[in-house]
C-alpha atoms as a PDB file:
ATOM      1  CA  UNK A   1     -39.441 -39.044 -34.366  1.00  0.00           C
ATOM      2  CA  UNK A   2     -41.506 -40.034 -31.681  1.00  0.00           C
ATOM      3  CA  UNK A   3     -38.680 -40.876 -29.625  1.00  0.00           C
ATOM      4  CA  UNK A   4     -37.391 -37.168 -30.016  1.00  0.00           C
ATOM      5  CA  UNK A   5     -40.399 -35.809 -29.107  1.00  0.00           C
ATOM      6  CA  UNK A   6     -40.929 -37.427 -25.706  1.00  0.00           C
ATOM      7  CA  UNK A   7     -37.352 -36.500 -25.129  1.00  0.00           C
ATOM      8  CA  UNK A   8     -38.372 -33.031 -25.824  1.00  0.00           C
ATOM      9  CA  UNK A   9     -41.220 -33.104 -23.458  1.00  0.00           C
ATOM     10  CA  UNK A  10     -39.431 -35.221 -20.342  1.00  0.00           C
ATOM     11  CA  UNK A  11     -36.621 -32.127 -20.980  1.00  0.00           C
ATOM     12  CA  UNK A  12     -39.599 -29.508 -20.674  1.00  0.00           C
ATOM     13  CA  UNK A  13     -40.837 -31.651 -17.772  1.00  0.00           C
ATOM     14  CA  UNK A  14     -37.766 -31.304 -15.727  1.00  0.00           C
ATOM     15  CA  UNK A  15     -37.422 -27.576 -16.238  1.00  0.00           C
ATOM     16  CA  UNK A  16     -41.015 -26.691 -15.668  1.00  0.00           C
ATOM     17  CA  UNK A  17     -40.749 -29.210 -12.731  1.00  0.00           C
ATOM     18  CA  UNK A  18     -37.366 -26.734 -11.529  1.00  0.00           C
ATOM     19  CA  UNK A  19     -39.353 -23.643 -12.036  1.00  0.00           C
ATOM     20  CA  UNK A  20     -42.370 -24.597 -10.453  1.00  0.00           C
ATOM     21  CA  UNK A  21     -40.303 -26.496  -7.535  1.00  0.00           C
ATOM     22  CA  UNK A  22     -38.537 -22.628  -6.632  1.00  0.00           C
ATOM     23  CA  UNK A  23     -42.121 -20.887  -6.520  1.00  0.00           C
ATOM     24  CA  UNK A  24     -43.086 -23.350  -4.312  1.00  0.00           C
ATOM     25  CA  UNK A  25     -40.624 -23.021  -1.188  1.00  0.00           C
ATOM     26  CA  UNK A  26     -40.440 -19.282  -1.607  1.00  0.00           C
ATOM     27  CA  UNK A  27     -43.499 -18.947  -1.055  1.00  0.00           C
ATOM     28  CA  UNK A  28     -44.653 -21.706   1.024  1.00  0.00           C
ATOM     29  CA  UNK A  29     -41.963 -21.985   3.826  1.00  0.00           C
ATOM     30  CA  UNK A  30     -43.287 -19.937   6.334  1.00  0.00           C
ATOM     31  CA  UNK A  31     -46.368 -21.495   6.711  1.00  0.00           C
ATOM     32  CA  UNK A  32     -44.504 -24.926   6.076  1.00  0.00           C
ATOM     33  CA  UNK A  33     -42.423 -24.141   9.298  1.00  0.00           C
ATOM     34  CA  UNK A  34     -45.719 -23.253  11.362  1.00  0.00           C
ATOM     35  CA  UNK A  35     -47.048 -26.942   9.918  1.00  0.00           C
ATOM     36  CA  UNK A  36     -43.999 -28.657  11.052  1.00  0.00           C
ATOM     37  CA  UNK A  37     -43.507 -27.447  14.418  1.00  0.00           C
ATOM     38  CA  UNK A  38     -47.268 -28.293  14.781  1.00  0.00           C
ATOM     39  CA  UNK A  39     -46.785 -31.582  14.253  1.00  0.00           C
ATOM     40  CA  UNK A  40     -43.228 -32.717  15.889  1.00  0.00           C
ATOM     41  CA  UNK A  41     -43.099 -29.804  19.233  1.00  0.00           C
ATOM     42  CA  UNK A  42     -43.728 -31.346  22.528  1.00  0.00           C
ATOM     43  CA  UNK A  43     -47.032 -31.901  24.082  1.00  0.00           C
ATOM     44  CA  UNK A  44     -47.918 -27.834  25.285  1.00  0.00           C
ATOM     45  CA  UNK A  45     -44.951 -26.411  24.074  1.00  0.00           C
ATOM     46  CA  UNK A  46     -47.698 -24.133  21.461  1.00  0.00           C
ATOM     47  CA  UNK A  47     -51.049 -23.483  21.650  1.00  0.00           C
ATOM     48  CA  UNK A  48     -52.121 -23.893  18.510  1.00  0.00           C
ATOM     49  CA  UNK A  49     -50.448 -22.188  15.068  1.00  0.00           C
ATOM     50  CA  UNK A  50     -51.165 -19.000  15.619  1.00  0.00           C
ATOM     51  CA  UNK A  51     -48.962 -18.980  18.837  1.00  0.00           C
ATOM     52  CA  UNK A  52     -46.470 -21.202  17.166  1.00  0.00           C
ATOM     53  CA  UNK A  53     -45.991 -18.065  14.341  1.00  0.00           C
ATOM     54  CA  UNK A  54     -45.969 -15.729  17.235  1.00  0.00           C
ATOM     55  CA  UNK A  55     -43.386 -17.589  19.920  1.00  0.00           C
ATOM     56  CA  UNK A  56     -41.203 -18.496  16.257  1.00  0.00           C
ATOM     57  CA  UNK A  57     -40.682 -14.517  15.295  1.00  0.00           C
ATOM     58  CA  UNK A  58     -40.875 -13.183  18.797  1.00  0.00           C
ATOM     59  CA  UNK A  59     -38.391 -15.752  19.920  1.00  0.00           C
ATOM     60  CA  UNK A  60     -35.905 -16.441  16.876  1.00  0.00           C
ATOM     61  CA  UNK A  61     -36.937 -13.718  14.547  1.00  0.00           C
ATOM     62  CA  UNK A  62     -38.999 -13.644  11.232  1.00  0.00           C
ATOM     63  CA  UNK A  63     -36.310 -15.385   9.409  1.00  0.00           C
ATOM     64  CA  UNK A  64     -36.778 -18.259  11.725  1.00  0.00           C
ATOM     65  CA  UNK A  65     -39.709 -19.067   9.672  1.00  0.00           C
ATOM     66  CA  UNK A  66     -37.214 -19.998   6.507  1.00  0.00           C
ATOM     67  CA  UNK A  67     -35.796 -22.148   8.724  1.00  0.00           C
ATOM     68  CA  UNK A  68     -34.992 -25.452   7.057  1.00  0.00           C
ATOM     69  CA  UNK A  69     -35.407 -23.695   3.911  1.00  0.00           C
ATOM     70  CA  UNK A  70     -32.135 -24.444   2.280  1.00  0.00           C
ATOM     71  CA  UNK A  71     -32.532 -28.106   2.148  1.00  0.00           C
ATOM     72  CA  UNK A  72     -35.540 -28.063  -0.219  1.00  0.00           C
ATOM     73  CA  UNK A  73     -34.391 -24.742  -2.140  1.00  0.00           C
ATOM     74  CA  UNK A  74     -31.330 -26.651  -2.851  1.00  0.00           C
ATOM     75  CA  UNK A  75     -33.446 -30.108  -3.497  1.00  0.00           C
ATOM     76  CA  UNK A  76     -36.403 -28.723  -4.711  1.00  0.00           C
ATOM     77  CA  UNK A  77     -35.396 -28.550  -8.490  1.00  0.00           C
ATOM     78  CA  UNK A  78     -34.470 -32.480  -8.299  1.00  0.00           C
ATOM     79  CA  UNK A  79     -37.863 -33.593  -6.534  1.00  0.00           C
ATOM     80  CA  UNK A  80     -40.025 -31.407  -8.353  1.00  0.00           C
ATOM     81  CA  UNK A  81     -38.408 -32.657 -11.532  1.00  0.00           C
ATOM     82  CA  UNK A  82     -38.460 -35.936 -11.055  1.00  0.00           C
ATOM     83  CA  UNK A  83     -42.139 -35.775  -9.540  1.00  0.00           C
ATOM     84  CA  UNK A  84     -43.206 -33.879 -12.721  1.00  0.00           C
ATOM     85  CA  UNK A  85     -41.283 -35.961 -15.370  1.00  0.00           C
ATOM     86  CA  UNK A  86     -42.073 -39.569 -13.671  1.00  0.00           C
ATOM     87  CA  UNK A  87     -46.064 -38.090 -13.801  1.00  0.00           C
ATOM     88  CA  UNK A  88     -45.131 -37.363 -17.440  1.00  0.00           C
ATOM     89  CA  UNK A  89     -43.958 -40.541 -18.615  1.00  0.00           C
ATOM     90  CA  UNK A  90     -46.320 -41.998 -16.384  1.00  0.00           C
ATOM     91  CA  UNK A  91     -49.160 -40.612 -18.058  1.00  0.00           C
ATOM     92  CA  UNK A  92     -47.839 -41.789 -21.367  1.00  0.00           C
ATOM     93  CA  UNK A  93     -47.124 -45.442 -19.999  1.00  0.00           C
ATOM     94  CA  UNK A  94     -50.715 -45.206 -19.144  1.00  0.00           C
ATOM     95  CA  UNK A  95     -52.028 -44.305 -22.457  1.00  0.00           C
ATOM     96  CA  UNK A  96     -50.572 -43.799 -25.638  1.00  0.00           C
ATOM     97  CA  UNK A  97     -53.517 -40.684 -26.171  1.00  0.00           C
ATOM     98  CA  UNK A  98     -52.882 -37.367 -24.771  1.00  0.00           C
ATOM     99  CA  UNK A  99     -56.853 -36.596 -23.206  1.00  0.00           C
ATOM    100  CA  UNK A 100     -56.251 -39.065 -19.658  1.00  0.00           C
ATOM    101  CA  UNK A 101     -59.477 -39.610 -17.803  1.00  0.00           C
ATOM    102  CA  UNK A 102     -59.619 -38.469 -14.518  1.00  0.00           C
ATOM    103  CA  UNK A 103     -59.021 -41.720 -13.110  1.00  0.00           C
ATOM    104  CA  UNK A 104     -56.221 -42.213 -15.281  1.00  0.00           C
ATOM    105  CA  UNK A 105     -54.736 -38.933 -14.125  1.00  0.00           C
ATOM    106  CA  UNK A 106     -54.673 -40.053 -10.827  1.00  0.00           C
ATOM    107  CA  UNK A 107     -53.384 -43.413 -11.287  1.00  0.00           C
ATOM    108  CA  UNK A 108     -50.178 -41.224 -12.961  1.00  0.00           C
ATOM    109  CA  UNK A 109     -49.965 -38.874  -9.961  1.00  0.00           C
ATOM    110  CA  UNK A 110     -49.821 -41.890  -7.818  1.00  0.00           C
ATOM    111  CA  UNK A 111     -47.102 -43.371  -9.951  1.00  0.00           C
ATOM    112  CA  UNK A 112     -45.415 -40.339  -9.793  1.00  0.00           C
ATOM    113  CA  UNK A 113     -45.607 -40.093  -6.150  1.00  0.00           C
ATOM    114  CA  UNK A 114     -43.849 -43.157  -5.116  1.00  0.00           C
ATOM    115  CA  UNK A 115     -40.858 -42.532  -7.369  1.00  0.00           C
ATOM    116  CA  UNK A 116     -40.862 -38.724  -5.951  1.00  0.00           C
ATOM    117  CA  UNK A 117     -40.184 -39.955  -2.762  1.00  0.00           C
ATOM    118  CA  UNK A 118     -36.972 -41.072  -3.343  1.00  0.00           C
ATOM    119  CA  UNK A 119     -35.621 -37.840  -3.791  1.00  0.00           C
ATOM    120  CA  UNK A 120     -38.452 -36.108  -1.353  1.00  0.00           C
ATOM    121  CA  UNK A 121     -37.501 -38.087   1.641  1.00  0.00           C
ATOM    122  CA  UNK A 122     -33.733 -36.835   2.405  1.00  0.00           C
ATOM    123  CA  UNK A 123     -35.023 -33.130   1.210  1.00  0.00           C
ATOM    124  CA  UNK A 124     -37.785 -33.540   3.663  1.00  0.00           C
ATOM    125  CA  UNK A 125     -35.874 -34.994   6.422  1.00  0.00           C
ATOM    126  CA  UNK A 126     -33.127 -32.404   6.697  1.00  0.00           C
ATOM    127  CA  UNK A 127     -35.721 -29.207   6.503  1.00  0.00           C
ATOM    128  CA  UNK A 128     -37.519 -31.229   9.438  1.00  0.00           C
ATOM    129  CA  UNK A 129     -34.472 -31.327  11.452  1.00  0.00           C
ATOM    130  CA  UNK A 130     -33.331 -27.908  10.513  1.00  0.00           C
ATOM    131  CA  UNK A 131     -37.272 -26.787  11.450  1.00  0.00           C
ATOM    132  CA  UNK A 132     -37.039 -28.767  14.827  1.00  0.00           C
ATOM    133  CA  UNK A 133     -34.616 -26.345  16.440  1.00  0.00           C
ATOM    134  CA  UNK A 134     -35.977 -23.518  18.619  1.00  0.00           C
ATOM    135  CA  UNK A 135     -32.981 -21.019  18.533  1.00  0.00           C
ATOM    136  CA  UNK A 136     -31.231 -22.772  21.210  1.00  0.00           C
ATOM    137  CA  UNK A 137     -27.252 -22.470  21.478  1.00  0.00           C
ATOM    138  CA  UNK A 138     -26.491 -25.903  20.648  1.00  0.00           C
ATOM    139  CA  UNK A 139     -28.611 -25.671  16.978  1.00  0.00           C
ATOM    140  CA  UNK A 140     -26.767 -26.954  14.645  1.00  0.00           C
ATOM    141  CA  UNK A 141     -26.493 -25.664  10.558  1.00  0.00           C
ATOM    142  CA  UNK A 142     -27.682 -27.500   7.773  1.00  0.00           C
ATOM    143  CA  UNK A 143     -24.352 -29.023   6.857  1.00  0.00           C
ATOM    144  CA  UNK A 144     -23.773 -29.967  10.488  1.00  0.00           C
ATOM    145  CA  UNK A 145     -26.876 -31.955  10.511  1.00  0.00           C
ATOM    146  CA  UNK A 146     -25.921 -33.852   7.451  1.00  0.00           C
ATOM    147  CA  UNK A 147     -22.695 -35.211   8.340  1.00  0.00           C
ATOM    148  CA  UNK A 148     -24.200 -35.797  11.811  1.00  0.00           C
ATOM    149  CA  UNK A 149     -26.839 -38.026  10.263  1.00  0.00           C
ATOM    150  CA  UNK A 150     -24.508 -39.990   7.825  1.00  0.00           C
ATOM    151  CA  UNK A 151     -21.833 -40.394  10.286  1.00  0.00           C
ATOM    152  CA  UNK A 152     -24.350 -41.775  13.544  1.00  0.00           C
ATOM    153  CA  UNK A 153     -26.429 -43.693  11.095  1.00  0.00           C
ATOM    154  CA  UNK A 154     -25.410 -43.908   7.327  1.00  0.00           C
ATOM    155  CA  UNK A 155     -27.646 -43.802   4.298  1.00  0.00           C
ATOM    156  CA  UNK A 156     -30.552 -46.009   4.769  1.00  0.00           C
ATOM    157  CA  UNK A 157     -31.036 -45.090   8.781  1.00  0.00           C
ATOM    158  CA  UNK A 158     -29.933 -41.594   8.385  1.00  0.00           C
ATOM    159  CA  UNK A 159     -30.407 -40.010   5.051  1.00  0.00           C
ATOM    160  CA  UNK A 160     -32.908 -42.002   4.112  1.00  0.00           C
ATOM    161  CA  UNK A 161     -34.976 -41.878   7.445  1.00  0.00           C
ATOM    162  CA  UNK A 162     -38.584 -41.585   7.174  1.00  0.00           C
ATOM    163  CA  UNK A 163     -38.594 -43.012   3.634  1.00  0.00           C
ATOM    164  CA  UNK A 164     -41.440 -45.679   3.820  1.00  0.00           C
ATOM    165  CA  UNK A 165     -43.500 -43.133   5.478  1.00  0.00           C
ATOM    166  CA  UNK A 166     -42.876 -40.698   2.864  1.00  0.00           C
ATOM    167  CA  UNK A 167     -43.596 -43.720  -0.074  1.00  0.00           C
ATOM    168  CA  UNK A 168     -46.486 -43.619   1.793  1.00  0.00           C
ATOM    169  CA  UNK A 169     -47.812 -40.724   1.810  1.00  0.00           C
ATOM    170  CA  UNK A 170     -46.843 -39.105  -1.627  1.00  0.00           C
ATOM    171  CA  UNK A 171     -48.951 -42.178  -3.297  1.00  0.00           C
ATOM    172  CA  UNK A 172     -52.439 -40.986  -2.015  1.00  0.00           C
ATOM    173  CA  UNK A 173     -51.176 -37.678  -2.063  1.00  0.00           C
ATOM    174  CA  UNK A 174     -50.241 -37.242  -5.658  1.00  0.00           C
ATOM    175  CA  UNK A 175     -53.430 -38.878  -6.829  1.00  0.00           C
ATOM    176  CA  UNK A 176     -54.662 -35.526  -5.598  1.00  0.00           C
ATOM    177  CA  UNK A 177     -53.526 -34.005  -9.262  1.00  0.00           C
ATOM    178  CA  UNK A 178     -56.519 -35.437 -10.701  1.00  0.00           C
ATOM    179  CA  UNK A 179     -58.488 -32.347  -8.214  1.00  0.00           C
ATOM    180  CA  UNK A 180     -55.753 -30.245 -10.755  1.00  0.00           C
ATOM    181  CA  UNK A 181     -56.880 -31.438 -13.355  1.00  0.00           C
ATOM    182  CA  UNK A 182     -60.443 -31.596 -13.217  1.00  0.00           C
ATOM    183  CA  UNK A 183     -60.065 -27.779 -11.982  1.00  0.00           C
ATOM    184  CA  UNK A 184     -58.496 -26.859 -15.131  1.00  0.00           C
ATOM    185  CA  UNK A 185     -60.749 -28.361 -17.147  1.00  0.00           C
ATOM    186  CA  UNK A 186     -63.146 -26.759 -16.191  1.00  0.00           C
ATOM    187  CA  UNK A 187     -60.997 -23.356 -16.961  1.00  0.00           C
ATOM    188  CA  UNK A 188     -60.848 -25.185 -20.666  1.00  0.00           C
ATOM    189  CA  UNK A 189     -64.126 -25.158 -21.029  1.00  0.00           C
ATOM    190  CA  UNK A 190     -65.014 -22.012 -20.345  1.00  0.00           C
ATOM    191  CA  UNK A 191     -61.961 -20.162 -21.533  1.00  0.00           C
ATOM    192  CA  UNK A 192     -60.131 -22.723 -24.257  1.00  0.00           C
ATOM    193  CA  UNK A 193     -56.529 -23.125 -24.578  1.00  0.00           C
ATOM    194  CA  UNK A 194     -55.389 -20.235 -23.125  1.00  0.00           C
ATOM    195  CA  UNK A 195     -56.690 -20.041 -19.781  1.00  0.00           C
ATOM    196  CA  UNK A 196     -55.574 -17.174 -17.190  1.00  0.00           C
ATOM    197  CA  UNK A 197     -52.915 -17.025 -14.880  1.00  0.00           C
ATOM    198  CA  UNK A 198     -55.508 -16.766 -12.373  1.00  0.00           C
ATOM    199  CA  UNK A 199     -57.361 -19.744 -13.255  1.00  0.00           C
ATOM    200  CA  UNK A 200     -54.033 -21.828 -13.480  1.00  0.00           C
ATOM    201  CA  UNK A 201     -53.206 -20.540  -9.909  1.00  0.00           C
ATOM    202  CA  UNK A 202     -56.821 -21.765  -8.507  1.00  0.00           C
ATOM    203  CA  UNK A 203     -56.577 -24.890  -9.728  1.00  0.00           C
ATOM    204  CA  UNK A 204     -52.800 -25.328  -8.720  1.00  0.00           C
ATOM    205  CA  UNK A 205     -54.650 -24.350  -5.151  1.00  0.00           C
ATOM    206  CA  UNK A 206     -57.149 -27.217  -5.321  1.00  0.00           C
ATOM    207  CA  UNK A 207     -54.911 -29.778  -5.820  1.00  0.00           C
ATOM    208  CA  UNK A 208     -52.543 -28.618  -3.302  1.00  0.00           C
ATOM    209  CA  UNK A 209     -55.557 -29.000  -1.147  1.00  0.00           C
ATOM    210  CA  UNK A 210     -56.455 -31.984  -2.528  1.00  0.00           C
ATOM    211  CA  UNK A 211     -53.057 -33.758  -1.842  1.00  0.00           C
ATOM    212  CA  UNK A 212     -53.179 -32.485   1.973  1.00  0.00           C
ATOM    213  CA  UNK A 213     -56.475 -34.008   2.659  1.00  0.00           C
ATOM    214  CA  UNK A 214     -55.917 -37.284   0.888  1.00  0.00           C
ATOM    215  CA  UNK A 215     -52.542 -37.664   3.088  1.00  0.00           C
ATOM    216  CA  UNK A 216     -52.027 -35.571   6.148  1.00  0.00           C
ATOM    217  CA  UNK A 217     -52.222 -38.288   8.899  1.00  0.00           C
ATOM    218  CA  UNK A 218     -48.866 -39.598   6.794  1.00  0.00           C
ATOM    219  CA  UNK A 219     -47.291 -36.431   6.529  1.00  0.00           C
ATOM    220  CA  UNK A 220     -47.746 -36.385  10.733  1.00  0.00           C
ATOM    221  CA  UNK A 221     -45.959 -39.430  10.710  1.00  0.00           C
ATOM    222  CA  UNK A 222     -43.064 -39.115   8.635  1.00  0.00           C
ATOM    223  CA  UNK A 223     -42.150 -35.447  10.284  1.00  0.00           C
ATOM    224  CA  UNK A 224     -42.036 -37.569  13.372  1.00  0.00           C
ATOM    225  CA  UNK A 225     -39.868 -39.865  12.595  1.00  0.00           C
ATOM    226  CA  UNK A 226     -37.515 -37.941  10.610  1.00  0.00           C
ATOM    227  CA  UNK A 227     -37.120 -36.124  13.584  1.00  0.00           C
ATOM    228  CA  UNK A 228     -36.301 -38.804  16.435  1.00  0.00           C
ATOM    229  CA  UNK A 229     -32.687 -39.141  17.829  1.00  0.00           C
ATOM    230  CA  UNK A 230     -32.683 -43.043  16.637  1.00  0.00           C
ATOM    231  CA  UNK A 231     -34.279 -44.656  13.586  1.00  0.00           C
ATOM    232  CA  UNK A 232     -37.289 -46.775  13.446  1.00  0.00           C
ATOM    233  CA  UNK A 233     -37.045 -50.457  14.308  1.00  0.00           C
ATOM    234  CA  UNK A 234     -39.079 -53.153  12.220  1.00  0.00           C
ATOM    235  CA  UNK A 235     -40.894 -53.405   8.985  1.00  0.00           C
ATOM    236  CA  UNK A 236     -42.087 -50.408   7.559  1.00  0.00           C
ATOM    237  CA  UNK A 237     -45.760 -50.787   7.716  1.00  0.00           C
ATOM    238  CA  UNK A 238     -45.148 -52.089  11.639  1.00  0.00           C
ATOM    239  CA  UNK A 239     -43.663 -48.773  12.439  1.00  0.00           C
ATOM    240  CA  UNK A 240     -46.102 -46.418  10.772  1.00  0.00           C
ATOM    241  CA  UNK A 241     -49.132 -48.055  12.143  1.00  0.00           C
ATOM    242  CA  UNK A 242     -47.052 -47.672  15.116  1.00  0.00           C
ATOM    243  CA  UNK A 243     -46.850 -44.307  15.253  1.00  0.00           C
ATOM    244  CA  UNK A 244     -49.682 -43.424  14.240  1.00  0.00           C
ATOM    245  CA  UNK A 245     -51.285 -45.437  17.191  1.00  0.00           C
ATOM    246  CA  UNK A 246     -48.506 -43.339  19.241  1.00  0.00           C
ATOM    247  CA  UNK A 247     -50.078 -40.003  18.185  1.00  0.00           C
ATOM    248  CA  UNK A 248     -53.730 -41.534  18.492  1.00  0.00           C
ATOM    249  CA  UNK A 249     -52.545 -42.227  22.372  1.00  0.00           C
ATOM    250  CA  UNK A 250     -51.019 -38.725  23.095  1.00  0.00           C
ATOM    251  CA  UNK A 251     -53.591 -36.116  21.344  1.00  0.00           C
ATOM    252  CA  UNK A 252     -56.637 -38.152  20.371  1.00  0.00           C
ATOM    253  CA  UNK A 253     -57.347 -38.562  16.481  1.00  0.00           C
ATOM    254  CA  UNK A 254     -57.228 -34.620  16.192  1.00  0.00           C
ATOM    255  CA  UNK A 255     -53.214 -35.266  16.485  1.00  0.00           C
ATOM    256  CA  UNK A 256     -52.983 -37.270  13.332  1.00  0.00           C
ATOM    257  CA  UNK A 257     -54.505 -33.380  11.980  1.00  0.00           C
ATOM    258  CA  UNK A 258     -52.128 -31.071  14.088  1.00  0.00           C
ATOM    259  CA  UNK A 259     -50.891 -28.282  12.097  1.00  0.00           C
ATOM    260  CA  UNK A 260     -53.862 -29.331   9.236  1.00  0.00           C
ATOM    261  CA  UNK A 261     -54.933 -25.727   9.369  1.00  0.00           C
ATOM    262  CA  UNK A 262     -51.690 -23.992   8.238  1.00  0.00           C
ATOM    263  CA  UNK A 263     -50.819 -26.696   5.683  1.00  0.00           C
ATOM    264  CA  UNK A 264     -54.199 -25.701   3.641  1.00  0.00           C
ATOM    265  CA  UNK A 265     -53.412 -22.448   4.048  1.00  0.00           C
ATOM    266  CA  UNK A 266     -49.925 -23.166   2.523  1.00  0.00           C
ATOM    267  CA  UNK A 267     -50.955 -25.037   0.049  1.00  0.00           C
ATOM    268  CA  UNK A 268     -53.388 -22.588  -1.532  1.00  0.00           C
ATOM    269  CA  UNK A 269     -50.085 -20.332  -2.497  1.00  0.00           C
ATOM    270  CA  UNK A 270     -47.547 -22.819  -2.770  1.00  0.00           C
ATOM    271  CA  UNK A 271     -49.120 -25.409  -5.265  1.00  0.00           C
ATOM    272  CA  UNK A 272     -51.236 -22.395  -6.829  1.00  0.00           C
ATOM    273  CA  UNK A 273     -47.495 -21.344  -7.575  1.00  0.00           C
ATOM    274  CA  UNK A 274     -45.958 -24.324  -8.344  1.00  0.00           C
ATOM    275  CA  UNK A 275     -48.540 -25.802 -10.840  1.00  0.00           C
ATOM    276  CA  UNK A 276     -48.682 -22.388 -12.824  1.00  0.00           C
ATOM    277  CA  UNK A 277     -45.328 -22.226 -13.241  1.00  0.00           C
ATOM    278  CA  UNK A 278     -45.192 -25.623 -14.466  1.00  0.00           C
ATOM    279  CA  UNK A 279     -47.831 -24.967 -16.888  1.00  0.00           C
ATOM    280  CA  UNK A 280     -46.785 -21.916 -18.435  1.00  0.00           C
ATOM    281  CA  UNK A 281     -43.065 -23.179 -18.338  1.00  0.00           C
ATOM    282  CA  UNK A 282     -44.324 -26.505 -20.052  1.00  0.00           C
ATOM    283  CA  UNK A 283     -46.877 -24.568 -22.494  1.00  0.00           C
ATOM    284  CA  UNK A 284     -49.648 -26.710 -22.257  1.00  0.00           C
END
C-alpha cells in the first residue's frame, strides 16, 4: 500500500512539476532574455538592462524577447518534473515523516538540484544560444542550432555543454526551497491548510529569490560557456574557477552580478507562478 501511494504522489509530482514548469517560461522569458544578454553580450555592447530591453524590441521586435523560448517550453515539463519529483523522493529518502525541518528541506532541494541538471543543462544551453543572437542575417533557428551542436561536437561537448557548471549551480540554488518553505509556513500558521493563492504566489517569489542569490555568480558562468564557439578544456572545477577569474578580470566582481537586477525581478513572477501551480496541482 505504501508502495502505491508514493507512486501516486511521484505521478502528482511530475504533473504539478509540468504545470508549474509552463507558468514559469510564459511568464518569465522576457525578463530571462534581458538576464541573459546581460551576462554573455560583449563588453559595451548595453548599458545596463534597461537599454538591453530597449535596443532588443527597438532592434528585433518585442517578440525578440521570447527568443530562446522554445527550447525550455518544449523542455520545461521534463526539468521541472524531474526537479519536483527527485525533491519528492528526496524528501522521503530523507525522512520517513512528512513535517521536514528546514534544514532537511534544503538538503532535499539540493538533492534535487543536482539530478535537475541533467535535464536543465541541454534546455538551458540551447535557449542561451537561441538568446545570443541579435537579429543578424546569419541567426540560425532552434533546430539549426541543435544539429549544429551535435554534429561539430557530439553529446558530451555539445549537448551537454555547460553541464558541470550547471551541477553547480542548481545545488546551492535549490537549497533555496527551504526560503519556500519557511514562507509558507508562515502562511500555515496564520491561515491553516488552505492558504491563498496570494500567499502561495509570495512565497513561490521568495524562493525564486532565494535560489538567485544563493547561485548567480554560477548562473554567469554557465551562460558563458554554453555560449562559446568551442567547449571547455580541463576538469570541471579548473574551468569554472577559470571563468569566473575571466569575468573577475574583465568587469570587476560586479560582473559575476551582471544582469542580477532583472533575474530578481523575474523571479518574483516566474517562481511565484511556478510554485503555486505546483501546489495547487499537487494539493498540498
Amino acid at each position: 500500500m505504501a508502495s502505491k501511494h508514493s507512486t501516486v504522489q511521484t505521478v502528482n509530482e511530475l504533473i504539478a512539476g509540468s504545470v508549474g514548469g509552463a507558468a514559469q517560461v510564459l511568464v518569465g522569458q522576457p525578463l530571462d532574455t534581458i538576464k541573459t544578454r546581460a551576462q554573455i553580450a560583449p563588453k559595451g555592447m548595453f548599458k545596463g538592462p534597461m537599454d538591453i530591453l530597449i535596443q532588443t524590441v527597438r532592434k528585433e521586435g518585442f517578440f525578440a524577447l521570447y527568443k530562446g523560448m522554445l527550447s525550455p517550453l518544449l523542455g520545461i515539463a521534463g526539468v521541472n518534473s524531474l526537479l519536483f519529483a527527485a525533491y519528492g523522493t528526496s524528501k522521503r529518502i530523507i525522512s520517513p515523516y512528512p513535517d521536514l525541518s528546514l534544514k532537511q528541506i534544503a538538503a532535499a532541494g539540493a538533492m534535487a538540484g543536482a539530478a535537475n541538471a541533467i535535464l536543465a543543462s541541454p534546455v538551458e544551453m540551447f535557449k542561451v544560444r537561441m538568446q545570443g543572437q541579435y537579429g543578424a542575417a546569419t541567426d540560425k533557428k532552434l533546430g539549426a542550432v541543435a544539429r549544429e551542436m551535435w554534429a561539430q561536437y557530439g553529446f558530451r561537448r555539445g549537448v551537454m555543454r555547460g553541464y558541470w557548471a550547471t551541477f553547480a549551480r542548481e545545488i546551492p540554488a535549490y537549497a533555496g526551497l527551504a526560503a519556500f518553505e519557511f514562507s509558507k509556513r508562515q502562511f500555515v500558521k496564520k491561515y491553516g491548510k488552505d492558504v491563498p493563492v496570494w500567499a502561495l504566489l509570495s512565497s513561490g517569489a521568495t524562493g525564486g529569490l532565494a535560489y538567485w542569490l544563493s547561485s548567480y555568480p554560477l548562473d554567469v558562468v554557465k551562460s558563458r560557456v554554453q555560449l562559446r564557439e568551442t567547449p571547455p578544456v580541463g576538469r570541471p572545477w579548473t574551468y569554472i574557477a577559470a571563468e569566473l577569474r575571466a569575468i573577475i578580470a574583465e568587469s570587476g566582481f560586479s560582473g559575476l552580478f551582471r544582469g542580477l537586477t532583472p533575474s530578481c525581478l523575474c523571479s518574483i513572477p516566474a517562481a511565484g507562478s511556478t510554485f503555486a501551480a505546483y501546489e495547487l496541482t499537487i494539493g498540498e
